[in-house]
N, C-alpha and C. Protein backbone atom coordinates (compact mmCIF):
# COMPACT_ATOMS: atom_id res chain seq x y z
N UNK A 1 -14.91 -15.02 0.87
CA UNK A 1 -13.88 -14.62 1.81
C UNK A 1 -13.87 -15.64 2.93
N UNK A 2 -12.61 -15.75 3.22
CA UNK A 2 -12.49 -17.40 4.57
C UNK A 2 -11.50 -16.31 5.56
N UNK A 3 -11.84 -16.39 6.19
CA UNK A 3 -10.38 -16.23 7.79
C UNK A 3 -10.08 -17.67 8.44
N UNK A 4 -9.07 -17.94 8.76
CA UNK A 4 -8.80 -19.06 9.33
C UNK A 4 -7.40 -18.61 10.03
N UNK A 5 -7.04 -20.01 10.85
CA UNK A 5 -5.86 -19.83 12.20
C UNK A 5 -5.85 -21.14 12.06
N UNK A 6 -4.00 -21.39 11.76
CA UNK A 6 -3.67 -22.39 12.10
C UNK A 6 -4.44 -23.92 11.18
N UNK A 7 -4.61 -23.70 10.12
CA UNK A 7 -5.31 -24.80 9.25
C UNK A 7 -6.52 -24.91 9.21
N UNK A 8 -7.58 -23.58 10.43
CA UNK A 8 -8.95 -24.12 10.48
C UNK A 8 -9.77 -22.60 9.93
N UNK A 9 -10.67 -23.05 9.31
CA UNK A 9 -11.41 -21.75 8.89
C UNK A 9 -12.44 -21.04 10.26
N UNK A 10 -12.03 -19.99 10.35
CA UNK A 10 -12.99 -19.82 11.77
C UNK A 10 -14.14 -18.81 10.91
N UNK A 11 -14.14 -18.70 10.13
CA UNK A 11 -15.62 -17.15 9.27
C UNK A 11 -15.39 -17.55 8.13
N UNK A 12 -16.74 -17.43 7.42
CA UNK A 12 -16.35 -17.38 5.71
C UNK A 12 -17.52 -16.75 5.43
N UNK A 13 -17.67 -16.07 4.27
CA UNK A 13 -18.83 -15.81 3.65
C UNK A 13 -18.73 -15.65 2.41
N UNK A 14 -19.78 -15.74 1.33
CA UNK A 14 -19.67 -15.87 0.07
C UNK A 14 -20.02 -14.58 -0.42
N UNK A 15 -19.77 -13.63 -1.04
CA UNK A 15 -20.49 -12.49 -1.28
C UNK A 15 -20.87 -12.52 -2.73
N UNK A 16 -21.91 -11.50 -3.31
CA UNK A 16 -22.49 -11.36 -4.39
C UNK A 16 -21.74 -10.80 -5.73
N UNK A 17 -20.31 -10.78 -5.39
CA UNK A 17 -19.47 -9.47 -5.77
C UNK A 17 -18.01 -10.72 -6.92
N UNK A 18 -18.05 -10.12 -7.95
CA UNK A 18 -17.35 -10.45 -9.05
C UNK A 18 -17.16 -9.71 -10.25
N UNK A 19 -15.55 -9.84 -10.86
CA UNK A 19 -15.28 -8.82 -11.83
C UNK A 19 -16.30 -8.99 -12.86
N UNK A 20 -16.79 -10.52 -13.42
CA UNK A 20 -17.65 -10.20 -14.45
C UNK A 20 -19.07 -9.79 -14.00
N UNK A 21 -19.15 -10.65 -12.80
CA UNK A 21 -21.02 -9.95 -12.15
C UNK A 21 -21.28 -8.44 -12.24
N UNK A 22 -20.08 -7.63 -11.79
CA UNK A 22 -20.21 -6.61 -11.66
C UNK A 22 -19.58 -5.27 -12.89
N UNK A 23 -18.99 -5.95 -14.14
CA UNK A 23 -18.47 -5.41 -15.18
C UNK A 23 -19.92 -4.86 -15.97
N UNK A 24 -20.26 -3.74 -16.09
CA UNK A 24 -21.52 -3.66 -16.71
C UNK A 24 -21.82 -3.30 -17.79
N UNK A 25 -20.62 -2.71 -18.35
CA UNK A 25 -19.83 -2.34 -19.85
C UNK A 25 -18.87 -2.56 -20.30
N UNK A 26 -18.77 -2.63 -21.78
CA UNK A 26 -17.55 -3.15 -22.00
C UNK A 26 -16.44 -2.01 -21.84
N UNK A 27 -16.65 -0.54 -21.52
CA UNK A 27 -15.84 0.36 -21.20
C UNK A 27 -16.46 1.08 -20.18
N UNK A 28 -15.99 0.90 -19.15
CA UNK A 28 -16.36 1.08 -17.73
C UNK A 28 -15.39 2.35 -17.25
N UNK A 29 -16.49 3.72 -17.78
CA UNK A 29 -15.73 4.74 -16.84
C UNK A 29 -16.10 5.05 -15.72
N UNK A 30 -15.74 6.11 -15.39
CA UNK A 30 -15.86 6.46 -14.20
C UNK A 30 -16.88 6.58 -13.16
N UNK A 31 -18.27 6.87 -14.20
CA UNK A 31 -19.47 6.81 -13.17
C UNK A 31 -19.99 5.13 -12.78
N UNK A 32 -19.21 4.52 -14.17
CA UNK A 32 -19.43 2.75 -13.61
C UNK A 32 -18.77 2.48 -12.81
N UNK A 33 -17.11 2.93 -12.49
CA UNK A 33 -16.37 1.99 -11.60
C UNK A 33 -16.90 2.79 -9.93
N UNK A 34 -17.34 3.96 -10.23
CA UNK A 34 -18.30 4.50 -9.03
C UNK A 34 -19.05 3.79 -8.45
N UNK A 35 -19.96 3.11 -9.50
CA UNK A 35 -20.81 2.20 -9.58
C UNK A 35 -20.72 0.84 -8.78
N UNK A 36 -19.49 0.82 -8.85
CA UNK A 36 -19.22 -0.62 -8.30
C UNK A 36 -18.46 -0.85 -7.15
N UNK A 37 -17.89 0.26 -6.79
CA UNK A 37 -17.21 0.88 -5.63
C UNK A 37 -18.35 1.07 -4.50
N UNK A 38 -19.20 1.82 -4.54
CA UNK A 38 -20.36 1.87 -3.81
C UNK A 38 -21.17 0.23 -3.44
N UNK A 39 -21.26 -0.03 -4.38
CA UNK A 39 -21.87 -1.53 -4.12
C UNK A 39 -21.05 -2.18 -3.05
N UNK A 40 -19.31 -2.42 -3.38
CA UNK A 40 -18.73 -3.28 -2.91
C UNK A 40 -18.70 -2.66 -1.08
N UNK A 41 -18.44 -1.45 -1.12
CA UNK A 41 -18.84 -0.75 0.01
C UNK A 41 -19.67 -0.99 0.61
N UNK A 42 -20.96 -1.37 0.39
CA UNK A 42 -22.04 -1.15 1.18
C UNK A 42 -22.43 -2.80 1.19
N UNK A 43 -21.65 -3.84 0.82
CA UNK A 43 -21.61 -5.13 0.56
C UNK A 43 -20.87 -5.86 1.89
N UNK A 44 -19.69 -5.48 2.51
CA UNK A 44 -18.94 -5.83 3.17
C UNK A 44 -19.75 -6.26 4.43
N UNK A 45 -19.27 -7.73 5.20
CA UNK A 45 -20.03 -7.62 6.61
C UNK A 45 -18.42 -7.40 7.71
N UNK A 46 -19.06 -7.01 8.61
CA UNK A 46 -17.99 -7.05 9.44
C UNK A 46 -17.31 -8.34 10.18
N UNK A 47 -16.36 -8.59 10.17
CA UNK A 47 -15.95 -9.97 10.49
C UNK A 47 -15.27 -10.14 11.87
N UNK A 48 -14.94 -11.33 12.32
CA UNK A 48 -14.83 -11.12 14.06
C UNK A 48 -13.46 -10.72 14.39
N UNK A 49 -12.49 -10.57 13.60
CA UNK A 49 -11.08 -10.05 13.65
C UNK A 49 -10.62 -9.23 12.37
N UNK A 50 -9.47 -8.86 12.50
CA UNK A 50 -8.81 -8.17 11.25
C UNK A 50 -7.77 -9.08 10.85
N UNK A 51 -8.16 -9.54 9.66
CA UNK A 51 -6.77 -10.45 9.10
C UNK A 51 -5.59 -10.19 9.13
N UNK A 52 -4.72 -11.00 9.85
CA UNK A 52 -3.27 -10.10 9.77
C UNK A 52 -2.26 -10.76 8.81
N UNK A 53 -2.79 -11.37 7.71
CA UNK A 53 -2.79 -11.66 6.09
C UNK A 53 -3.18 -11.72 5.24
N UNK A 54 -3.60 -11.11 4.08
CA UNK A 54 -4.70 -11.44 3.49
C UNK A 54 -4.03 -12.25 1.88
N UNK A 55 -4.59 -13.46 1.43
CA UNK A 55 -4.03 -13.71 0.27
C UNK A 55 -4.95 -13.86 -0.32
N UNK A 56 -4.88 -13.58 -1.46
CA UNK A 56 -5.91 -13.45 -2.57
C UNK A 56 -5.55 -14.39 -3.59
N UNK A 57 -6.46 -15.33 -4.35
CA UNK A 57 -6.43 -16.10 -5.43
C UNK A 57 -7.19 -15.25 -6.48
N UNK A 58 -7.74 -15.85 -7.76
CA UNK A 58 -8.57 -15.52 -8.76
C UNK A 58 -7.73 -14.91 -9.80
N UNK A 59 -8.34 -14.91 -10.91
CA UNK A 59 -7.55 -14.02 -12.52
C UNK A 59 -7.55 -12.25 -12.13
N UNK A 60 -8.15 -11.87 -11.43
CA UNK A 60 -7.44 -10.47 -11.05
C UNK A 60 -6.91 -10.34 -10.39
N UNK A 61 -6.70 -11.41 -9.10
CA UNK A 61 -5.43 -10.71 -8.65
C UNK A 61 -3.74 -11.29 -9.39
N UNK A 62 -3.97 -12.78 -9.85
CA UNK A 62 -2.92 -13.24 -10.50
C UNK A 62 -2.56 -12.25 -11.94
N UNK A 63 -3.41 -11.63 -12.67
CA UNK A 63 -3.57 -10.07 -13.33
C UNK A 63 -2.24 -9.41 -13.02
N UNK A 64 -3.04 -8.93 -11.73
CA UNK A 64 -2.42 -7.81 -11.17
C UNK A 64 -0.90 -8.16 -10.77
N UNK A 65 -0.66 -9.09 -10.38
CA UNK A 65 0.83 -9.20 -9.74
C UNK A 65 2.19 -9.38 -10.94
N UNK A 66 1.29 -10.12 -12.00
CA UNK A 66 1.86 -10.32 -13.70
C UNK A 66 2.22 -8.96 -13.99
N UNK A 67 0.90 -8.17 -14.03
CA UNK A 67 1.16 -6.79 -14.67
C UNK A 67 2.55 -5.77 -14.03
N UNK A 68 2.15 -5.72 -12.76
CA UNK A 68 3.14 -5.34 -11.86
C UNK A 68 4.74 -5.86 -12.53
N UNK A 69 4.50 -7.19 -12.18
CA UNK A 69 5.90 -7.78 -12.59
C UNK A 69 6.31 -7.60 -14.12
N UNK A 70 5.43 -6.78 -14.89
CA UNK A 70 5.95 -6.56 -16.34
C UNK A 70 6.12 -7.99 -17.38
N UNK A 71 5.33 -9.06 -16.66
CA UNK A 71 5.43 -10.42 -17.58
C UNK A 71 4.79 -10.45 -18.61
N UNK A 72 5.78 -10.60 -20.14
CA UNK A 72 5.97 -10.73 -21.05
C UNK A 72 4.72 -12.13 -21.18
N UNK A 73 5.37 -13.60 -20.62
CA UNK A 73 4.58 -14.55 -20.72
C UNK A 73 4.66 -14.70 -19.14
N UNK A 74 3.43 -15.13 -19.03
CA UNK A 74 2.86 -15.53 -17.95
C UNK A 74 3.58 -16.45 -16.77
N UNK A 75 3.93 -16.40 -15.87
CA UNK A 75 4.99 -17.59 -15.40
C UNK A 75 4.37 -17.27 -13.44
N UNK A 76 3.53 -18.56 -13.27
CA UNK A 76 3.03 -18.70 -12.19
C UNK A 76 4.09 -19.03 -11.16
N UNK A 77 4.99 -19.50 -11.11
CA UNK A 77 6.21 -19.56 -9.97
C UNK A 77 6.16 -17.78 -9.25
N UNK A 78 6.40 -17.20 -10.32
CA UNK A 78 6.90 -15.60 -10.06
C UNK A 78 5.60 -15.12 -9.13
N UNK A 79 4.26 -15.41 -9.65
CA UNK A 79 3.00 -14.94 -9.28
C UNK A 79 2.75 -15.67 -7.92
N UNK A 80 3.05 -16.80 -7.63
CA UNK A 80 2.78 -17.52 -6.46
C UNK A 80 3.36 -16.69 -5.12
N UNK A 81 3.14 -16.33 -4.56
CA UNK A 81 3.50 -15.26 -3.02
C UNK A 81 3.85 -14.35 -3.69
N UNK A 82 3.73 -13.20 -4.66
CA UNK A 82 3.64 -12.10 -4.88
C UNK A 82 3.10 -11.52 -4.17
N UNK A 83 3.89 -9.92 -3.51
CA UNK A 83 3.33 -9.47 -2.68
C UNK A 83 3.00 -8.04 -2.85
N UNK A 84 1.58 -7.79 -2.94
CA UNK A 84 1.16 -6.39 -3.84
C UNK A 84 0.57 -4.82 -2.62
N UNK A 85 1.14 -3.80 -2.48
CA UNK A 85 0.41 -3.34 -1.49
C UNK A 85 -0.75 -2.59 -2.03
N UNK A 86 -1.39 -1.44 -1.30
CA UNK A 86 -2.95 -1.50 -1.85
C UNK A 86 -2.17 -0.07 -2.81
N UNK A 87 -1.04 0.87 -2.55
CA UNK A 87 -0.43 1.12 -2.98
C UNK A 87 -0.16 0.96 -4.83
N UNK A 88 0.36 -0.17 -4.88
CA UNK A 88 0.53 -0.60 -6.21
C UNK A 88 -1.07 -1.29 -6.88
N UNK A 89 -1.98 -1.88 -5.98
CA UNK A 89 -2.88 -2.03 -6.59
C UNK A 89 -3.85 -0.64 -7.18
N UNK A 90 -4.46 0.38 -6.33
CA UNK A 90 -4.54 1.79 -6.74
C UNK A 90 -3.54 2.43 -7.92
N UNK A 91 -2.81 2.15 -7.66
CA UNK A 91 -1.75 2.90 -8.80
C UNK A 91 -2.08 1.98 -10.10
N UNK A 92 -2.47 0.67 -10.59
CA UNK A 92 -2.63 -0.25 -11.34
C UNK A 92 -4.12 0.42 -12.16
N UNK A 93 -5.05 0.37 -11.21
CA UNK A 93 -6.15 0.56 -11.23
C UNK A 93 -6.43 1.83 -12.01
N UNK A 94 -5.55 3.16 -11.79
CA UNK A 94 -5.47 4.49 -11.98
C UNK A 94 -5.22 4.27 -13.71
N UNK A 95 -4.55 3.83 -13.90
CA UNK A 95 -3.55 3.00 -15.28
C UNK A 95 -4.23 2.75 -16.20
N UNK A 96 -5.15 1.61 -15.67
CA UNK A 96 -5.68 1.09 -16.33
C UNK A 96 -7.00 1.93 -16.67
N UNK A 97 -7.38 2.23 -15.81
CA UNK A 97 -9.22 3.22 -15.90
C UNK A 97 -8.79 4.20 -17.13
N UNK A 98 -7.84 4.46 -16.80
CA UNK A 98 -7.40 5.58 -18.25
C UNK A 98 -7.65 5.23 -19.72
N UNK A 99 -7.18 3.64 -19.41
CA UNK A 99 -7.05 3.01 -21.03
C UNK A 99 -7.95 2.59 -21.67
N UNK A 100 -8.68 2.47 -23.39
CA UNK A 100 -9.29 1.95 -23.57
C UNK A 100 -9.46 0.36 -23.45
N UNK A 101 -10.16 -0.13 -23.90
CA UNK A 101 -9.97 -1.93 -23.52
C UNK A 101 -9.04 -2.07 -24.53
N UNK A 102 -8.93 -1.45 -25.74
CA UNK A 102 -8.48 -2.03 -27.21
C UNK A 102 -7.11 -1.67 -26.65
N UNK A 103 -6.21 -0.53 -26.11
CA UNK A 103 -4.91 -0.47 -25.39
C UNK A 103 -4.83 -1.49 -23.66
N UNK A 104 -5.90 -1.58 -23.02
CA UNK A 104 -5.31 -2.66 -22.04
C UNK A 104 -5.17 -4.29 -22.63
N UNK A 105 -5.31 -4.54 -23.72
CA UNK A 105 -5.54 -5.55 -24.38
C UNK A 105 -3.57 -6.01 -25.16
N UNK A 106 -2.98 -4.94 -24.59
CA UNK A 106 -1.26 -4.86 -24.99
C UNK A 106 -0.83 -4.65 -24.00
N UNK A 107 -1.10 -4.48 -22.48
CA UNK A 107 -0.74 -4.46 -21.59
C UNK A 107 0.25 -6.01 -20.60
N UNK A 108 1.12 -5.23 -20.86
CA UNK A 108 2.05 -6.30 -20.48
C UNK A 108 1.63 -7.62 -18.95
N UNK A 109 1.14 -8.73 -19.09
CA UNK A 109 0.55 -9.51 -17.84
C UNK A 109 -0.18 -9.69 -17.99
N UNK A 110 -1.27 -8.92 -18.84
CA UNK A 110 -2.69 -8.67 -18.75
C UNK A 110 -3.39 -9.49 -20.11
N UNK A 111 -3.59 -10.70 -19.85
CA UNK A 111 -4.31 -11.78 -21.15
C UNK A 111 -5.34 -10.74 -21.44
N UNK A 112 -5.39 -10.72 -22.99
CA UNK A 112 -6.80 -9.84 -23.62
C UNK A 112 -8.11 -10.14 -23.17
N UNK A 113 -8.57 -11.25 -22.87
CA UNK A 113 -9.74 -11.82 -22.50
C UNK A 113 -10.31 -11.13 -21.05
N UNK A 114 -9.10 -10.38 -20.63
CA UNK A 114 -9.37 -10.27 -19.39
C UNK A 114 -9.46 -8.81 -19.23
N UNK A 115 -9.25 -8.12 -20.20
CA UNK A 115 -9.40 -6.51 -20.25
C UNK A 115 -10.39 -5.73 -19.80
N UNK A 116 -11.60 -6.40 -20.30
CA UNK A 116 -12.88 -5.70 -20.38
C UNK A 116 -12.81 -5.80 -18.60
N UNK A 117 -13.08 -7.32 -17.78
CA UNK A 117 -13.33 -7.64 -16.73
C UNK A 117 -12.39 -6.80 -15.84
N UNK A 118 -10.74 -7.13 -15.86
CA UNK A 118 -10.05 -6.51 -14.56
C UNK A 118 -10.01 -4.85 -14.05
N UNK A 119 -10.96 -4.11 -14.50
CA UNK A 119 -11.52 -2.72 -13.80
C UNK A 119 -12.07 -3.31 -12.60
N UNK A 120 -13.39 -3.80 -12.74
CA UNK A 120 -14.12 -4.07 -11.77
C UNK A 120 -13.75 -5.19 -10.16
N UNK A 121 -12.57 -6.37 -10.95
CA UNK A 121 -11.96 -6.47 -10.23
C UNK A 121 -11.12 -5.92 -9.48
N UNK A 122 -10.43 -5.20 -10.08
CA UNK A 122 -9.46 -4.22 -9.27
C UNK A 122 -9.90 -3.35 -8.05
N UNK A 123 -11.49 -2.84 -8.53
CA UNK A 123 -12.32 -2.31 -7.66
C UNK A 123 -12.95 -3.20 -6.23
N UNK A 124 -13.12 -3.89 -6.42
CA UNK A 124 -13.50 -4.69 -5.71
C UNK A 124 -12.43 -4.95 -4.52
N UNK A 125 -11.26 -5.72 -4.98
CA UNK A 125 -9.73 -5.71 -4.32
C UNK A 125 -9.75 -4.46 -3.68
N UNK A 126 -9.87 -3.55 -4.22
CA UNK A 126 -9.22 -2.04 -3.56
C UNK A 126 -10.09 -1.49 -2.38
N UNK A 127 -11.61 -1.69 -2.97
CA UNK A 127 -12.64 -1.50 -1.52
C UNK A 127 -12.69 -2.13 -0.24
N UNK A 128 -12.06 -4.00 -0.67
CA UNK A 128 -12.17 -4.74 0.60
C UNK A 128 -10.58 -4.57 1.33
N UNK A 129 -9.67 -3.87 0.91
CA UNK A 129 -8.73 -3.61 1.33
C UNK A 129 -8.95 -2.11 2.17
N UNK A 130 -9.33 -1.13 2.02
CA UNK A 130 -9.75 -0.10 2.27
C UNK A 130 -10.99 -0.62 3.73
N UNK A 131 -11.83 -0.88 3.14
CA UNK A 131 -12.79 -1.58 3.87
C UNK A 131 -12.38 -1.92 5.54
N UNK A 132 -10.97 -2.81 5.39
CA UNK A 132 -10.63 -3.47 6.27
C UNK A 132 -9.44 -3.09 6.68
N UNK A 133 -9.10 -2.15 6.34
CA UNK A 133 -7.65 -1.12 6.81
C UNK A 133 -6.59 -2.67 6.94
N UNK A 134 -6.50 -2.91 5.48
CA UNK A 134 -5.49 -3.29 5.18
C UNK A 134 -4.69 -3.60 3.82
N UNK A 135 -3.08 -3.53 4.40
CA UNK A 135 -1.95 -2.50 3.46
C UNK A 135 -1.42 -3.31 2.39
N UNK A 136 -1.50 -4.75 2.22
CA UNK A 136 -0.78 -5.44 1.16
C UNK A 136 -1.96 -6.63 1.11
N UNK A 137 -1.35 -7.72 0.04
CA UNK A 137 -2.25 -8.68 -0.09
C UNK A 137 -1.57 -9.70 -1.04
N UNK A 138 -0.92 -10.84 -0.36
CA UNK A 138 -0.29 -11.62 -0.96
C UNK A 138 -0.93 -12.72 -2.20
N UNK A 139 -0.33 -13.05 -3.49
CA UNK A 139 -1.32 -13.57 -4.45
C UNK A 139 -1.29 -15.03 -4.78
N UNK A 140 -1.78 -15.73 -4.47
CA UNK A 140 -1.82 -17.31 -4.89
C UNK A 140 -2.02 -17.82 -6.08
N UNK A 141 -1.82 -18.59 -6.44
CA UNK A 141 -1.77 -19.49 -7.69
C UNK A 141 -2.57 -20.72 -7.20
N UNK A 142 -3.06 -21.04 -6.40
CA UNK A 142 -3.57 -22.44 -5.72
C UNK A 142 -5.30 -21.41 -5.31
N UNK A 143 -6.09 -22.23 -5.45
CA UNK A 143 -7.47 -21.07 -5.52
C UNK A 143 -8.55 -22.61 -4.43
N UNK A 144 -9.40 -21.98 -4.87
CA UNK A 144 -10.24 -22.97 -3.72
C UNK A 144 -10.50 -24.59 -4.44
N UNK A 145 -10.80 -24.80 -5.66
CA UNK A 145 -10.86 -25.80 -6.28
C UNK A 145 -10.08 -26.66 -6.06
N UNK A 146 -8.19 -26.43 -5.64
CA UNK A 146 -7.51 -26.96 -5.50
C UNK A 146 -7.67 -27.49 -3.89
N UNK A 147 -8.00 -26.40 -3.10
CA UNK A 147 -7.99 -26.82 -1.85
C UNK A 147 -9.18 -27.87 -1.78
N UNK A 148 -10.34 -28.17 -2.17
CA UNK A 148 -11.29 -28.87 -2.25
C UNK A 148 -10.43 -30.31 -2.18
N UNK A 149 -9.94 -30.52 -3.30
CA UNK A 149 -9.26 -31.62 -4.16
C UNK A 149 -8.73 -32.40 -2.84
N UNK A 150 -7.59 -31.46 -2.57
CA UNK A 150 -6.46 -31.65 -1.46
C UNK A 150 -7.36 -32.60 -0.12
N UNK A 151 -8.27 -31.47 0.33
CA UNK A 151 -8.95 -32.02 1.07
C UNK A 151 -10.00 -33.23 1.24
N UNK A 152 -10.09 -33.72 -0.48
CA UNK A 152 -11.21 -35.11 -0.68
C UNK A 152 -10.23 -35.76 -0.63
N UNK A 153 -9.28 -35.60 -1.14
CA UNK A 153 -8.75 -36.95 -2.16
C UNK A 153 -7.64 -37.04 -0.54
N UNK A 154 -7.35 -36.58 0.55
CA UNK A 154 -6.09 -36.48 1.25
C UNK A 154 -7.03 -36.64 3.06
N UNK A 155 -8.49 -36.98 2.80
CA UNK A 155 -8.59 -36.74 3.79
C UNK A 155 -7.92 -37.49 4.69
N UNK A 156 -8.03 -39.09 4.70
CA UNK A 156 -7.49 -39.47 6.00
C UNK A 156 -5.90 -39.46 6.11
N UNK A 157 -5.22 -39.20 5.53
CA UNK A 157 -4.01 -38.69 5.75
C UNK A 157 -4.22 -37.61 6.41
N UNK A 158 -4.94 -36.52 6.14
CA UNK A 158 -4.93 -35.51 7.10
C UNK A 158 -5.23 -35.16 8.55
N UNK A 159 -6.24 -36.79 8.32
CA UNK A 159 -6.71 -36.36 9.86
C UNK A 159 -6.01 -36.12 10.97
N UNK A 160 -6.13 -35.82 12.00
CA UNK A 160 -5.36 -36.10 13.10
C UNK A 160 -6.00 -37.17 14.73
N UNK A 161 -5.16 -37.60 14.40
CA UNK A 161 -5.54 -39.14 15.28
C UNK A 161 -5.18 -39.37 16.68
N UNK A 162 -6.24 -38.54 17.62
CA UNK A 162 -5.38 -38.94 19.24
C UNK A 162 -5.80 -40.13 19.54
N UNK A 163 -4.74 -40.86 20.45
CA UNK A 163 -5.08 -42.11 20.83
C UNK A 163 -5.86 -42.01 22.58
């Protein structure tokens, strides 16, 4: 997790917390996604403000905004600033916990590979939203790898140069 203002990161921290770290079966009911809800809960640090955006990268939330959007094939333009509230993510989540993996595996958005894993993600999303009393969460297609890149390969163009 990063907070930043204005191009600069002011907090970040890395936490222990991931859909596959934390997927512990390949059919994850209810006393598992309990399971992981509690963790992510008691995981959170408190940070020096409340984000008054939050965008999310990674394969569950780009998942989630596909699924939402009912995509047939995958089409990252559509997914890029998708804007999901915690609303539709809970309601996703509800959906899915129901299904076996072998039916979320036909789920429209939702690549098969990713069936078993996006419970626990979803959980995760939904606690640090809850967590932090906040209502939507916009979804990126550009993730940190890219920002790395941007930032080696672009540094001195980026700098800024007072005379």
């Amino acid at each position: 997790m990063a907070l930043g203002k204005d191009g600069h990161v002011t907090w970040s921290h890395s936490y222990p917390l991931g859909a596959v770290r934390l997927t512990a079966a390949e059919q994850m009911g209810i006393r598992e996604l309990k399971e992981v809800r509690k963790r992510c809960d008691e995981t959170w640090l408190r940070q020096p403000v409340k984000p008054e955006k939050l965008i999310g990268v990674g394969g569950t939330l780009t998942s989630l905004a596909a699924i939402d959007a009912r995509m047939d094939v995958y089409d990252p333009e559509r997914v890029d600033g998708y804007v999901l509230s915690k609303t539709d993510l809970a309601g996703c989540l509800h959906r899915l916990a129901s299904m076996s993996d072998g039916e979320r595996k036909h789920v429209p958005g939702l690549m098969a590979q990713r069936s078993t894993i996006i419970l626990a993600g979803l959980v995760i999303a939904e606690s640090y939203m809850d967590y932090y009393s906040i209502d939507e969460i916009t979804v990126s297609e550009r993730d940190l790898l890219e920002g790395v890149f941007y930032k080696q390969a672009f540094y001195d163009s980026c700098r800024i140069y007072k005379p």
